[in-house]
Protein backbone atom coordinates (compact mmCIF):
# COMPACT_ATOMS: atom_id res chain seq x y z
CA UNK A 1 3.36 19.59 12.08
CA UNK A 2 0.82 19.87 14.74
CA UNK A 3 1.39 19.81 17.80
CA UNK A 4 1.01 16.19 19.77
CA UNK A 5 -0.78 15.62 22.59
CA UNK A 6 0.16 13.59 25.69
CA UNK A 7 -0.75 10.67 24.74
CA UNK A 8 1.43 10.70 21.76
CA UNK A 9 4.21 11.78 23.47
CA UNK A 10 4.33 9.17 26.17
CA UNK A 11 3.38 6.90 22.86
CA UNK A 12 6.38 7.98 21.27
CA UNK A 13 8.56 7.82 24.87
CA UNK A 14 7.60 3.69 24.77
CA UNK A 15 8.90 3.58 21.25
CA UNK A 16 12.17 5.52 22.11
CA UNK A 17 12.35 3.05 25.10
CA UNK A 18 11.45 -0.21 23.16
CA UNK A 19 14.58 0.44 20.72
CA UNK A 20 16.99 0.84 23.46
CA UNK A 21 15.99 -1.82 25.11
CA UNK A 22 15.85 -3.90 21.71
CA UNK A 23 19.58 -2.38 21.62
CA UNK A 24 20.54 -3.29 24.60
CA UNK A 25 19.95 -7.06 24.08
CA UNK A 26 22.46 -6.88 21.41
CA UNK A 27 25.11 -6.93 24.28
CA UNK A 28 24.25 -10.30 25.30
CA UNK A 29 22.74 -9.64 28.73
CA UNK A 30 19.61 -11.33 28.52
CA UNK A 31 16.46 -11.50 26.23
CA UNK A 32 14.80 -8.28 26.25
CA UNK A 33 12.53 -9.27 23.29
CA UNK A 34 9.37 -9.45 25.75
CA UNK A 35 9.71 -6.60 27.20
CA UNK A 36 10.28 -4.70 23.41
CA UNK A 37 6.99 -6.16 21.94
CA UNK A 38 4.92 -5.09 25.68
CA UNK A 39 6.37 -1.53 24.69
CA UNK A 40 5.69 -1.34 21.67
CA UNK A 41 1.88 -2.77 21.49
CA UNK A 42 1.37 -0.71 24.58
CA UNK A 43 2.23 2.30 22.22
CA UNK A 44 -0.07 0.89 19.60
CA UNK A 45 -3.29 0.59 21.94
CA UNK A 46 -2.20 4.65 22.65
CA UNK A 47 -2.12 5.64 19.15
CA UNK A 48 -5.01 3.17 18.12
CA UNK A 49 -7.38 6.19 17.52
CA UNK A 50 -4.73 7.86 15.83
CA UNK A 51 -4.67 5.29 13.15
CA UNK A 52 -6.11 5.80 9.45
CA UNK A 53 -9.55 3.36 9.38
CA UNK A 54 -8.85 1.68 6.74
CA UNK A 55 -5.37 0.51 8.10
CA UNK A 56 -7.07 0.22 11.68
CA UNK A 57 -9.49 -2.13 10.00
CA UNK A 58 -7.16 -4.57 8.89
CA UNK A 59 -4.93 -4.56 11.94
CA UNK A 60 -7.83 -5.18 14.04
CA UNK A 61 -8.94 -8.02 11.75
CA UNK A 62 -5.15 -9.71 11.68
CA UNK A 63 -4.80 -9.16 15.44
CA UNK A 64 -8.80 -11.20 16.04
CA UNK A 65 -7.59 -13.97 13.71
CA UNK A 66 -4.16 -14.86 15.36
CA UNK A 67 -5.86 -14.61 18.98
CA UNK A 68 -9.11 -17.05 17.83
CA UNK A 69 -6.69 -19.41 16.10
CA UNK A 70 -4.46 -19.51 19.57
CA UNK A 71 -7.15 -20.15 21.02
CA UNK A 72 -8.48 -22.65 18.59
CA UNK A 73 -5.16 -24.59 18.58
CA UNK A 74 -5.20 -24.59 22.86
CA UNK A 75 -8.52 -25.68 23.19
CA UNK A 76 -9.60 -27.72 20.49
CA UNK A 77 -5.86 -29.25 19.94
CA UNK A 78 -4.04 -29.03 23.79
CA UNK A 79 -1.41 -26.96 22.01
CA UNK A 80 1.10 -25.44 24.71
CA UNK A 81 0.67 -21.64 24.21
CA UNK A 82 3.43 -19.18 26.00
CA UNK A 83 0.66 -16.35 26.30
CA UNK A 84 3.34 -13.84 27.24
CA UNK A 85 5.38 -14.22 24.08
CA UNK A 86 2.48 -14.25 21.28
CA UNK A 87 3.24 -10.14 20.94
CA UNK A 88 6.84 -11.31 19.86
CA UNK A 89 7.00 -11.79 16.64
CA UNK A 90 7.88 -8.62 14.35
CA UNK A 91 8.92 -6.77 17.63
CA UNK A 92 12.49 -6.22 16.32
CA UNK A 93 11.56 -5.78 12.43
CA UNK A 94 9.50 -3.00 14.26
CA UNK A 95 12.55 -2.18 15.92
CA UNK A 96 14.88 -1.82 12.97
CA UNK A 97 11.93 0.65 11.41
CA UNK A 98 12.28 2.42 14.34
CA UNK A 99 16.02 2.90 14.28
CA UNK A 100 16.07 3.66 10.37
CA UNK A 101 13.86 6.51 11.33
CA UNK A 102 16.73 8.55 13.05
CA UNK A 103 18.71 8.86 10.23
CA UNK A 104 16.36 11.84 9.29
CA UNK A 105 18.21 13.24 12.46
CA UNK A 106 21.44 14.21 10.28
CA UNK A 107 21.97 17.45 8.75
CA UNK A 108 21.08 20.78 10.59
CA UNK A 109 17.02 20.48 8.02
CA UNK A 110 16.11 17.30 9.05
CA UNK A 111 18.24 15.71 5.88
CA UNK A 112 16.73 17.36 3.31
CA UNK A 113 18.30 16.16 0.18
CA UNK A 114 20.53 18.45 -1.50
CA UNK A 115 19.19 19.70 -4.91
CA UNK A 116 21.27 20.27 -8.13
CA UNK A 117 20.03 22.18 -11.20
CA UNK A 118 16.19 22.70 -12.34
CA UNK A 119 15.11 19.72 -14.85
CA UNK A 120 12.36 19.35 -16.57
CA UNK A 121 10.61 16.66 -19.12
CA UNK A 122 11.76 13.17 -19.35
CA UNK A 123 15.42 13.11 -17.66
CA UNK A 124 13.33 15.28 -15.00
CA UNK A 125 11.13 12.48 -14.27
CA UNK A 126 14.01 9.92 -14.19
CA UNK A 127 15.66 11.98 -11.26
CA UNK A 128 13.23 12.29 -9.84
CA UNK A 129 12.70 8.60 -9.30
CA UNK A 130 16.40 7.81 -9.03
CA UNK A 131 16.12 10.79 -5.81
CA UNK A 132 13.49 8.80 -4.66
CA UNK A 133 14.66 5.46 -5.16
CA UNK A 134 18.26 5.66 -3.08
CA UNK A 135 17.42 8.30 -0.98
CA UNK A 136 14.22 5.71 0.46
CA UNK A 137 17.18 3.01 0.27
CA UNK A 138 17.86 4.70 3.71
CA UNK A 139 15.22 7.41 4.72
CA UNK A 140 12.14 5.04 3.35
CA UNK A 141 8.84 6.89 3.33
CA UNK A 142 11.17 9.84 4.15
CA UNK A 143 12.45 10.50 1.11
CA UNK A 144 8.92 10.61 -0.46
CA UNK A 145 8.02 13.63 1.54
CA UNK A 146 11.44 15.41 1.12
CA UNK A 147 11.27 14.82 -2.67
CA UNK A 148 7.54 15.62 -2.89
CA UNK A 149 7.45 18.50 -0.75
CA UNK A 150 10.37 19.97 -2.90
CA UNK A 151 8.42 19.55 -5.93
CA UNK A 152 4.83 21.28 -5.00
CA UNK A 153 6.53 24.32 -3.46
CA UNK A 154 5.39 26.36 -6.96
CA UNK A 155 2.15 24.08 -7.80
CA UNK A 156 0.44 20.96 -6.50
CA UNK A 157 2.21 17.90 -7.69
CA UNK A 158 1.31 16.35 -11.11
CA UNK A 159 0.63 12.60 -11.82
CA UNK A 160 3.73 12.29 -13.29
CA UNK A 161 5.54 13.43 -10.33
CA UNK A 162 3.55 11.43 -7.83
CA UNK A 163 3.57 8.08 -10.36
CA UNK A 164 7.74 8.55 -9.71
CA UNK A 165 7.46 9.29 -5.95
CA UNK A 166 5.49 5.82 -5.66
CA UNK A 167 7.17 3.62 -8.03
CA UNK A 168 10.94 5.31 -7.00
CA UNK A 169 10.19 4.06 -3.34
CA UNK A 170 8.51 0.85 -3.54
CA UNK A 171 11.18 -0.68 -5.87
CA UNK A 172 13.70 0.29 -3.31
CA UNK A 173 12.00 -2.73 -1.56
CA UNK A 174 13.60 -5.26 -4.16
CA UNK A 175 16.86 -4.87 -2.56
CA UNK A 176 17.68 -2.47 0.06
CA UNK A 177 18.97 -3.91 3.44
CA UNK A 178 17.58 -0.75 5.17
CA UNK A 179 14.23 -1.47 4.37
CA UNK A 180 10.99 -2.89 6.00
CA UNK A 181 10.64 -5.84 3.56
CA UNK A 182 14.15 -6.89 4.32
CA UNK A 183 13.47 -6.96 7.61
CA UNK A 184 10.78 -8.98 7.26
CA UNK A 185 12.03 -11.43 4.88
CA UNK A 186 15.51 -12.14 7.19
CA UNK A 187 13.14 -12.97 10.09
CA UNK A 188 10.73 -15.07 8.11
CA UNK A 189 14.22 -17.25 6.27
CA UNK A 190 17.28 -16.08 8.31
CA UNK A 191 19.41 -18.65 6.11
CA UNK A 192 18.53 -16.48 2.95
CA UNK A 193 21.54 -15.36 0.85
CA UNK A 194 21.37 -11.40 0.29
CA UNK A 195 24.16 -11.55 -2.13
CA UNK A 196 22.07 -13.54 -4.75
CA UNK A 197 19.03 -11.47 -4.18
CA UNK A 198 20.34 -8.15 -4.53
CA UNK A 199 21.83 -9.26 -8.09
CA UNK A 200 18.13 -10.54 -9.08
CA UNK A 201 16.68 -7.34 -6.98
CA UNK A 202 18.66 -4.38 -7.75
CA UNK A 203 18.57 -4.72 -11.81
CA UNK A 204 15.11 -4.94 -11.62
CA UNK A 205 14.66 -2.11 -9.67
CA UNK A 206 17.26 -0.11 -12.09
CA UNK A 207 14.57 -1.60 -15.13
CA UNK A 208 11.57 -0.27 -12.67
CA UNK A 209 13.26 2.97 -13.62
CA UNK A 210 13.45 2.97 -16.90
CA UNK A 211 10.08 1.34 -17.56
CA UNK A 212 8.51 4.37 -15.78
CA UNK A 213 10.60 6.91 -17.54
CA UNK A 214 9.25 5.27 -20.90
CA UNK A 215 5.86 4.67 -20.00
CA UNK A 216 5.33 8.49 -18.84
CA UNK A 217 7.26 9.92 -21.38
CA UNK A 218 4.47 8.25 -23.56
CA UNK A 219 1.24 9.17 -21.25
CA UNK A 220 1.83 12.84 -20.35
CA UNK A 221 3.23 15.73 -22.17
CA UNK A 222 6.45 15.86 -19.81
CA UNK A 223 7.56 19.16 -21.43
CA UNK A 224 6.75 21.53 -18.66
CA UNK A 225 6.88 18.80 -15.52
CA UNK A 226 9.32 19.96 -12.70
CA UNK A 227 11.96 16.63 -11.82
CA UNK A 228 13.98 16.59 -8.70
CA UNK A 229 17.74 16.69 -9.46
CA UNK A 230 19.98 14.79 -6.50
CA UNK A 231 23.35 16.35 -6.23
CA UNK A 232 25.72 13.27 -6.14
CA UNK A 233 27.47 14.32 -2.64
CA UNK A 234 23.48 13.56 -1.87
CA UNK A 235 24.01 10.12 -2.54
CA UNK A 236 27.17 9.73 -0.11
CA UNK A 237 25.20 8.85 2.73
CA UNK A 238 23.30 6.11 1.51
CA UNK A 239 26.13 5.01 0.36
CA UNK A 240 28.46 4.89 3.01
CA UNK A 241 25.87 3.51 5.70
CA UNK A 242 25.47 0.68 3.12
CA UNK A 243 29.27 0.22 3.44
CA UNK A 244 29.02 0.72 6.94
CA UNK A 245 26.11 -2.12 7.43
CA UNK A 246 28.75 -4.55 5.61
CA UNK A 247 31.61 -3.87 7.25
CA UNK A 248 29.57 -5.24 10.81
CA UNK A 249 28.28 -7.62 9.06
CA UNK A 250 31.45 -9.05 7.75
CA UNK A 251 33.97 -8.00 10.26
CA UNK A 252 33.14 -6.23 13.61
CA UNK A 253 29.98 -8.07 14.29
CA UNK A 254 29.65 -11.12 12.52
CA UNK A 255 27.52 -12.57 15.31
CA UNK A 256 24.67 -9.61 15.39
CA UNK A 257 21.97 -10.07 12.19
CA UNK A 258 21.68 -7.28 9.17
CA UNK A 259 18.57 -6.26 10.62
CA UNK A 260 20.04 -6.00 14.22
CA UNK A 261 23.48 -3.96 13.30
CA UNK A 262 20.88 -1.55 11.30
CA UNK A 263 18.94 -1.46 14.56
CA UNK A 264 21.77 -0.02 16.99
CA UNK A 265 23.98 1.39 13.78
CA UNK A 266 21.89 4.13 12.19
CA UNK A 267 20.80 5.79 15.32
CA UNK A 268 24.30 6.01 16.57
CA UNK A 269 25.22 7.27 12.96
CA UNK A 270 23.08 10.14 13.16
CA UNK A 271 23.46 10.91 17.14
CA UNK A 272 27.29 11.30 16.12
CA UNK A 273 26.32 13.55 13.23
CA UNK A 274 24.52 15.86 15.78
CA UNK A 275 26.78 15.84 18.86
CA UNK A 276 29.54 18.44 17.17
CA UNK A 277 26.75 21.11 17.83
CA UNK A 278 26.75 20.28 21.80
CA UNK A 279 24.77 17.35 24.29
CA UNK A 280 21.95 20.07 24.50
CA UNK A 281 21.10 20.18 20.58
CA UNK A 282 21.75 16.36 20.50
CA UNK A 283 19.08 15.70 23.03
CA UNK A 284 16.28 18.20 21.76
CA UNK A 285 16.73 16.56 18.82
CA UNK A 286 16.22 12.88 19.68
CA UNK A 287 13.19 14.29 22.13
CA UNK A 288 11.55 16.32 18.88
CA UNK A 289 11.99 13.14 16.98
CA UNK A 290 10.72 10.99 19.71
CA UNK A 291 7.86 12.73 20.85
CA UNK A 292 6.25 13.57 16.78
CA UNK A 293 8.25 11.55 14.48
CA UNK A 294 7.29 8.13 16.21
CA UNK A 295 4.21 8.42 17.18
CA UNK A 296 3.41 9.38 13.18
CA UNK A 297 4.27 5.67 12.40
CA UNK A 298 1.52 4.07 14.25
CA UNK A 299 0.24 2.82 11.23
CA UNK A 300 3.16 1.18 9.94
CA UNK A 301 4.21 -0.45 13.60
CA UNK A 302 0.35 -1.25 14.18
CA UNK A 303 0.08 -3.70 10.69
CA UNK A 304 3.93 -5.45 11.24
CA UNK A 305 2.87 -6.19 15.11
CA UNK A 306 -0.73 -7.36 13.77
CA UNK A 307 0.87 -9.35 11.25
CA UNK A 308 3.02 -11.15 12.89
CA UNK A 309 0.41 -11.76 15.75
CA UNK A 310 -1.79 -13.70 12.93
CA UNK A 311 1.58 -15.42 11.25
CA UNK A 312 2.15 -17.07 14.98
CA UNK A 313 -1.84 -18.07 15.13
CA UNK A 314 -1.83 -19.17 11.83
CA UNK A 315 1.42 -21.78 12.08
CA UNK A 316 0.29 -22.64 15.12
CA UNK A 317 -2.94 -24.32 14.58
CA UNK A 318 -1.94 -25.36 11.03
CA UNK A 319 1.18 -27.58 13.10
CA UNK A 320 -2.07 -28.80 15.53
CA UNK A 321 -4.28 -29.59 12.93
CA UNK A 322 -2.06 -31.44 10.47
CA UNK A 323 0.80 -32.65 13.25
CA UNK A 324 3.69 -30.96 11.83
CA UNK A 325 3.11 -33.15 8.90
CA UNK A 326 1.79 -30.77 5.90
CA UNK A 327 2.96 -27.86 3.91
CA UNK A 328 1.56 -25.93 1.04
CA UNK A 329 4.47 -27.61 -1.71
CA UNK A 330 6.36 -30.25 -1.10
CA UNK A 331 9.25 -29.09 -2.55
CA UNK A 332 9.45 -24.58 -3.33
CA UNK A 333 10.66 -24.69 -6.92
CA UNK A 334 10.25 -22.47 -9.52
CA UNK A 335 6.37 -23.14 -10.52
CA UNK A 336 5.87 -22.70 -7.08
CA UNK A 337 7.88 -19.08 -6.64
CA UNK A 338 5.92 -18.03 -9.43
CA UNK A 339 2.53 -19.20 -8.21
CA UNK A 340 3.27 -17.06 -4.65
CA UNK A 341 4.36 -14.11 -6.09
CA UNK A 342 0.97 -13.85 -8.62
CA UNK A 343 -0.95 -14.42 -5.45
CA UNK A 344 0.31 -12.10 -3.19
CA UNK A 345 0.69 -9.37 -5.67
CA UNK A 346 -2.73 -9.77 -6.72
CA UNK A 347 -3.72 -10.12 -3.23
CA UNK A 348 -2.43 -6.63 -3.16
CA UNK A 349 -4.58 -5.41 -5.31
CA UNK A 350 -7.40 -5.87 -3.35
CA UNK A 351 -6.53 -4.47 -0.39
CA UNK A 352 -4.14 -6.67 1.51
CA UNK A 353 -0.29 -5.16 2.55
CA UNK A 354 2.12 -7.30 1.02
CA UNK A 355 3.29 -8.43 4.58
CA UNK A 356 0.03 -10.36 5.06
CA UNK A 357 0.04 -12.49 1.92
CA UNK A 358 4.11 -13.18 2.75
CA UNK A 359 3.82 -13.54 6.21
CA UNK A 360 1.31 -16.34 5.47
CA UNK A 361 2.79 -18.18 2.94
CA UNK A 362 6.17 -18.29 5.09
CA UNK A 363 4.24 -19.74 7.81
CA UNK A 364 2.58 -22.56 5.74
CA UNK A 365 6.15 -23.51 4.10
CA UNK A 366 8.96 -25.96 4.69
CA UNK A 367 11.75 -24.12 3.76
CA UNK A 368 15.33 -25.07 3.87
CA UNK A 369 19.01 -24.26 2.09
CA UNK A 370 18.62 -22.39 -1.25
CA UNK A 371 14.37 -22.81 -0.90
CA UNK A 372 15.22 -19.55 1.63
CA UNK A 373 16.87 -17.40 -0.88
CA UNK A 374 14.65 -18.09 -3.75
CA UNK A 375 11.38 -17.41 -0.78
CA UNK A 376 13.19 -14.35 -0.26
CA UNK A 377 13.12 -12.95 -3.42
CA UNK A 378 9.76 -13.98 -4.39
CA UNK A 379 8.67 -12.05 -1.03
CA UNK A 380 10.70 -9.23 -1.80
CA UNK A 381 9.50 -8.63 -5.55
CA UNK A 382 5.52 -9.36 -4.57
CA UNK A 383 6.29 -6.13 -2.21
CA UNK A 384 7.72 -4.33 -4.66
CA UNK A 385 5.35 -4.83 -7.09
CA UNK A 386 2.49 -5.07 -4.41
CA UNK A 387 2.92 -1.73 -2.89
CA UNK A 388 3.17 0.33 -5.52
CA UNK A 389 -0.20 -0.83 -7.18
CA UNK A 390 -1.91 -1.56 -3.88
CA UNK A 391 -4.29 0.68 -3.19
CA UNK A 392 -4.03 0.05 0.41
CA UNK A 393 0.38 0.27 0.48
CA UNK A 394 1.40 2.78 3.31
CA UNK A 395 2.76 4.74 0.18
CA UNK A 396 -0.40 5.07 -1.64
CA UNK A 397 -2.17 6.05 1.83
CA UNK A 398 0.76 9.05 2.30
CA UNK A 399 0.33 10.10 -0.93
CA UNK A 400 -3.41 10.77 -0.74
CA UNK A 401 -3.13 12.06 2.85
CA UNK A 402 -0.09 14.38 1.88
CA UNK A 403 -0.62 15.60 -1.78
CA UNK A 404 -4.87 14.68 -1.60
CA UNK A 405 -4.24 11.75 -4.76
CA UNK A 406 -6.85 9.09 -4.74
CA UNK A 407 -4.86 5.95 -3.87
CA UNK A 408 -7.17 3.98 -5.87
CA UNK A 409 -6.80 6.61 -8.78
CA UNK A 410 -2.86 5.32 -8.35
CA UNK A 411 -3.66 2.05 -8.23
CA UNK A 412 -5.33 2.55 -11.68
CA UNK A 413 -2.20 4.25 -13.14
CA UNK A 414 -0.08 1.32 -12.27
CA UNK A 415 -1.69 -1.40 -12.83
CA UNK A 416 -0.10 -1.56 -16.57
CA UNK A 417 3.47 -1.02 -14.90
CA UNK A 418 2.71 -3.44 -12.18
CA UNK A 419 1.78 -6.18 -15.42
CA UNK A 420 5.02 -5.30 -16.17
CA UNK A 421 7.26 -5.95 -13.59
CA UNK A 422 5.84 -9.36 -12.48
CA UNK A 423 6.60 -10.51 -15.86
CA UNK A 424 10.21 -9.36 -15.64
CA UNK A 425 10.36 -10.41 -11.88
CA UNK A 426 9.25 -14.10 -12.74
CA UNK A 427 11.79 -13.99 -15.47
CA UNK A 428 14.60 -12.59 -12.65
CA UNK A 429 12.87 -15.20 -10.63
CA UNK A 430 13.45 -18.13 -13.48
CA UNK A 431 17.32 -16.84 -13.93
CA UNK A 432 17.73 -17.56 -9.59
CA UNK A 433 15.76 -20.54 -9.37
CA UNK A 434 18.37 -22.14 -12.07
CA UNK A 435 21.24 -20.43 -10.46
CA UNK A 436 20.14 -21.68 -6.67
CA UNK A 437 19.13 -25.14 -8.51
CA UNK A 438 15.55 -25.41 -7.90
CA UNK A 439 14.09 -24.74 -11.35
């Protein structure tokens, strides 16, 4: 990793900051939400240079739409606008990415997964995917890189092996509680019921799996293609910081959110994983990861701040032009779950991040009681699907800009997987409409 300059690093020092801050409001103090979004855009406007065009493009584009329709909704409508808080919304979605990040911080090799045996053809592929899949439960884009990088040590990486790096971690999105989309989805419906969307979520991801086993077992001679074998201890740690998560949830902190006890809980996981080696090693660490691994995920912070800058523009003027009297649907059944999720996803297609087409929807919604959960899932599937056949999906973009793979040359190879999944996600979709009663 090169070496950043000073700009990144006082980048990355606002980041460090925002999160303990964010963390800090968690005690009850006061709202420190204000001052978590100035840090965190003012790390933004440092990195902006820093950030891919293409993803630079679109930020710029969300963040020029929300301002213009604030500004649209004050002066053509005499809307009340709290200028200071527009940079709010998605600060502590942001916040939670930024706290996931540390658990790379545990184990003396920056978590590097532990491998088992050399495998090769089909169950090869499957492991790999199944390393991917729960290790990005926790680690996210993380695990792509430790899986990946494992795999091209001998040769560059195959299409097989990248097809199971993308699809492993974007169907992680259908359920985890660690990841982005979650966090996205429990601000946009904080009523939503995560117990009824991980059962429609986490088979389909487990079918996501086996689809992709199947289908590349029947593209590609997989005789000779290297898979990544996960040693089960491997697993442990996903595992118990999902048990972990629920036990705050349900017992010591019944008050806090899921996305704020994953906020405060993973860092202090892995900064009590690091301080038997001494305060010394504890703190280099955190600084290392402060000052190169935070400043790397200006793109991702960039696009959820941008988003929800045009999500509060957008609701906003839509309220001023139509009085708080319209929505999209009167009523978010099943026909219309299944309309939203074709949309977005194909929305994806074309370019858009699966937070846009969400984020938008959400804000053009009445949602209440089981409407949330069924919203939920539809949001969380639509990423799912969305990002792994998106050409522009922060995994696509890391896979060309790590392994050099077109990410519209993946786009191509899942388009037949992504037909796929939607029809087995509007069918999951069907099943929790009937069970939530709004079929």
């Amino acid at each position: 990793m090169h070496e950043s300059t000073p700009r990144q690093r006082i980048a990355g020092a606002l980041i460090f900051l925002a999160l303990l801050v964010q963390i800090a409001g968690f005690t009850g103090l006061g709202d420190t939400s204000r001052a978590v979004s100035y840090g965190l855009w003012l790390a933004v406007a440092l990195l902006w240079r820093d950030i891919p065009r293409r993803s630079r493009l679109q930020a710029a584009a969300l963040i020029i739409l929300g301002v213009a329709m604030l500004l649209v909704a004050r002066l053509g409508y005499g809307v009340p606008i709290s200028w200071p808080d527009i940079l709010r919304r998605n600060a502590f979605v942001v916040a939670m990415l930024v706290g996931v990040s540390f658990i790379a911080l545990i184990g003396t090799g920056g978590n590097r997964p532990t491998p088992g045996e050399r495998v090769t053809g089909t169950g090869g592929v499957l492991r790999s995917w199944a390393g991917v899949h729960f290790l990005g439960t926790i680690l996210n884009l993380s695990a792509v890189f430790m899986v990946g990088d494992r795999l091209s040590r001998r040769e560059p990486l195959s299409m097989p092996q990248l097809i199971a790096l993308n699809r492993g971690l974007s169907s992680a999105a259908l359920w985890s509680p660690f990841f982005a989309s979650m966090g996205v989805v429990i601000a946009l419906v904080p009523d939503m019921q995560y117990g009824y969307v991980a059962l429609a979520g986490f088979p389909l991801a487990m079918c996501a799996g086996l689809i992709s086993t199947l289908e590349l077992r029947r593209r590609f001679d997989l005789s000779e293609v290297e898979g990544f074998s996960l040693a089960p201890r491997s697993l442990l740690m996903p595992l118990g910081m999902a048990v972990l998560v629920m036990l705050f949830h349900f017992r010591l902190t019944p008050a806090l959110s899921i996305v704020s006890i994953i906020t405060f809980l993973l860092p202090s996981v892995a900064l009590a994983a690091n301080l038997p080696r001494g305060p010394r090693y504890t703190l280099y660490r955190v600084y290392q990861h402060s000052m190169t691994r935070l400043p790397a995920m200006r793109g991702e912070i960039s696009l959820f701040l941008a988003a929800g800058l045009f999500t509060l523009g957008l609701s906003t003027l839509v309220d001023a032009v139509t009085r708080d009297e319209w929505t999209l649907f009167a009523h978010f059944g099943l026909p219309q779950a299944m309309t939203s999720f074709v949309v977005i996803v194909l929305s994806s297609i074309i370019g858009l991040h699966p937070i846009i087409g969400v984020s938008t929807l959400a804000s053009i919604l009445s949602l209440d009681g089981s409407a949330q959960t069924l919203f939920a899932f539809v949001a969380l599937a639509a990423w799912g699907v969305g990002t792994a056949v998106g050409p522009l999906s922060g995994i696509n973009l890391s896979l060309q800009g790590r392994y050099g793979i077109s990410s519209y040359r993946m786009m191509k190879h899942n388009l037949g997987y992504a037909a796929v999944m939607s029809v087995l996600a509007l069918v999951a979709m069907s099943a929790l409409a009937t069970r939530l009663g709004q079929a």
